[in-house]
C-alpha atoms as a PDB file:
ATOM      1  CA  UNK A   1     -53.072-123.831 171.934  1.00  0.00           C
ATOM      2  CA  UNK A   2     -53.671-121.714 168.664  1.00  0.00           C
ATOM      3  CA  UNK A   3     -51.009-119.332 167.770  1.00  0.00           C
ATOM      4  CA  UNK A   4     -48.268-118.100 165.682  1.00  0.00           C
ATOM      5  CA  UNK A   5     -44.439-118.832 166.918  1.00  0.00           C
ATOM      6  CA  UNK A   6     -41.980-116.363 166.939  1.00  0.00           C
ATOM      7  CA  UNK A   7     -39.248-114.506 169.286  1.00  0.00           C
ATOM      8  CA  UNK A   8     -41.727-112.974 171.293  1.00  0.00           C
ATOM      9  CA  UNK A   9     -44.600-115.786 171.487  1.00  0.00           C
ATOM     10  CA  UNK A  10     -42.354-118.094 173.327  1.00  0.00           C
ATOM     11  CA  UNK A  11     -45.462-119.209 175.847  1.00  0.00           C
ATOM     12  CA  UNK A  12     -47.125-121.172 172.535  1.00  0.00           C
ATOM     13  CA  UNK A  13     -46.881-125.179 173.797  1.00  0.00           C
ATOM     14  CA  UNK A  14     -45.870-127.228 170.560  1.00  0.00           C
ATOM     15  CA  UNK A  15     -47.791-129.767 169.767  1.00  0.00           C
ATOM     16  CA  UNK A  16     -45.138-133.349 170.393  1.00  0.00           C
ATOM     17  CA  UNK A  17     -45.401-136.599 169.199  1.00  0.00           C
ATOM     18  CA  UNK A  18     -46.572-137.329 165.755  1.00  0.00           C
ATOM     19  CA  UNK A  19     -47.572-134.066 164.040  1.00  0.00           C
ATOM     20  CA  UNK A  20     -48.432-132.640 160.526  1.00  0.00           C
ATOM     21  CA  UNK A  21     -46.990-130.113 159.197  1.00  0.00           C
ATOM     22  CA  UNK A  22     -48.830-128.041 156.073  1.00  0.00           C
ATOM     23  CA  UNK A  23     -46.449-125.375 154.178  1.00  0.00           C
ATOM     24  CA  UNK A  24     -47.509-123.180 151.786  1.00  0.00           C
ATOM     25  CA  UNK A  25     -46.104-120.767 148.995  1.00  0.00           C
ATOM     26  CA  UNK A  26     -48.686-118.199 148.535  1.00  0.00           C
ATOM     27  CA  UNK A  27     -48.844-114.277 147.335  1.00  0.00           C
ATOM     28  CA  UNK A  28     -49.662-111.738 149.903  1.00  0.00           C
ATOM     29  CA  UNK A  29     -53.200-112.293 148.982  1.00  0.00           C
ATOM     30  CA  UNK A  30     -53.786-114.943 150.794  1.00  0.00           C
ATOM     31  CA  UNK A  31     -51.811-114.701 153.252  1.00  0.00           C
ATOM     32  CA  UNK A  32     -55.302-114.216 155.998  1.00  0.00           C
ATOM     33  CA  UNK A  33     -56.836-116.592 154.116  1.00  0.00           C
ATOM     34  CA  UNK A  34     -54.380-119.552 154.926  1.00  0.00           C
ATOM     35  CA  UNK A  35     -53.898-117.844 158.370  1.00  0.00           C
ATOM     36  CA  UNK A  36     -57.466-118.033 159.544  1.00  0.00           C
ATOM     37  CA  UNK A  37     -57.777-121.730 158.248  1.00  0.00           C
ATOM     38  CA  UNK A  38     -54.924-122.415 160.054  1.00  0.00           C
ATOM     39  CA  UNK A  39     -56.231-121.368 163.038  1.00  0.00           C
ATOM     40  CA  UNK A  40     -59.782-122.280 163.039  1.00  0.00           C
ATOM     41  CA  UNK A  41     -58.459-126.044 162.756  1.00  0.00           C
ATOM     42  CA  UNK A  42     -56.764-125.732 165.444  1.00  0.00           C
ATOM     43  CA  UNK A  43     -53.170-125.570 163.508  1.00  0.00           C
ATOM     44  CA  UNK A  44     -50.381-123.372 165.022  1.00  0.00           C
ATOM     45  CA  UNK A  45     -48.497-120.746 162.684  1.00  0.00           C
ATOM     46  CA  UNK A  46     -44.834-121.147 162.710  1.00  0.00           C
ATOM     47  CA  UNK A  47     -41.976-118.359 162.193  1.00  0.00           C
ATOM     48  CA  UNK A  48     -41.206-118.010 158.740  1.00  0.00           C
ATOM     49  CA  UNK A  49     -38.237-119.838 157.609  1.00  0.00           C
ATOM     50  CA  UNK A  50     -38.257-119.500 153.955  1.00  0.00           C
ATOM     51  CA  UNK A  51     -38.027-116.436 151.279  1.00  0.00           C
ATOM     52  CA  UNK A  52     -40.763-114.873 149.815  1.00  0.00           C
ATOM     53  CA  UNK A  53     -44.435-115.617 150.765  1.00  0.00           C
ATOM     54  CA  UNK A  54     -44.285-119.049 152.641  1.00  0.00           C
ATOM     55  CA  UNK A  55     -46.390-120.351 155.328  1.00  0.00           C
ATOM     56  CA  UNK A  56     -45.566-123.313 157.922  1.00  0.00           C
ATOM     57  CA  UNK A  57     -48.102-124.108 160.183  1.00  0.00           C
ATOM     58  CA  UNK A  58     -48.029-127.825 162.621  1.00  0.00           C
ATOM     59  CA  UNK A  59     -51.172-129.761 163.757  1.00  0.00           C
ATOM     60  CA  UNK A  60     -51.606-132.391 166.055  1.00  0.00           C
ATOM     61  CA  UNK A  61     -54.278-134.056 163.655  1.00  0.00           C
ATOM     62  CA  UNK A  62     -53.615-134.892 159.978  1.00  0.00           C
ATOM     63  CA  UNK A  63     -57.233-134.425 159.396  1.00  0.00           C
ATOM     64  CA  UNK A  64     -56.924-130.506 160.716  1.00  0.00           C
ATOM     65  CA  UNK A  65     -54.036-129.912 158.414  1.00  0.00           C
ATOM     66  CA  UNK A  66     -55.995-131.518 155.572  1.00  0.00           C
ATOM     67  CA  UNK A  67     -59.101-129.359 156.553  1.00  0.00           C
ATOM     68  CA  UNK A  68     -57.109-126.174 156.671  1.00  0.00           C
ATOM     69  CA  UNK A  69     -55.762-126.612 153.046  1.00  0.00           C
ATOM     70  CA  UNK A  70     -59.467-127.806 151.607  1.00  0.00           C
ATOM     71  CA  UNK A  71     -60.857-124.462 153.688  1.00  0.00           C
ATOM     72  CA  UNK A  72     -57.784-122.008 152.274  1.00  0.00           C
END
């Protein structure tokens, strides 16, 4: 399942087993940018857990995560 984690979004299945994770530090910019690669590889969005303007997303593939990034 695509989606972004958070408090309210509790329905979004985690992916289990081995997984990638891709985290990013980018300005506000592009913030959609990253998002949309994220999801159109199938990667879900994860709360924030950092300052500023950083990104976690998790994929069931390594080759989606590496995708996403090349794509962003």
């Amino acid at each position: 399942m695509i989606g972004t984690v958070n408090e309210s979004a509790e329905s979004v299945v985690l992916p289990r087993g081995v997984v990638t994770f891709l985290l990013t530090d980018v300005t506000d910019v592009t913030w959609e940018i990253i998002g949309a690669a994220v999801s159109v590889h199938e990667g879900i969005r994860l709360e924030e857990q950092g300052e500023g303007n950083s990104m976690m997303a998790v994929f069931e593939r390594a080759s989606n995560a590496v995708a996403a990034a090349v794509d962003a």
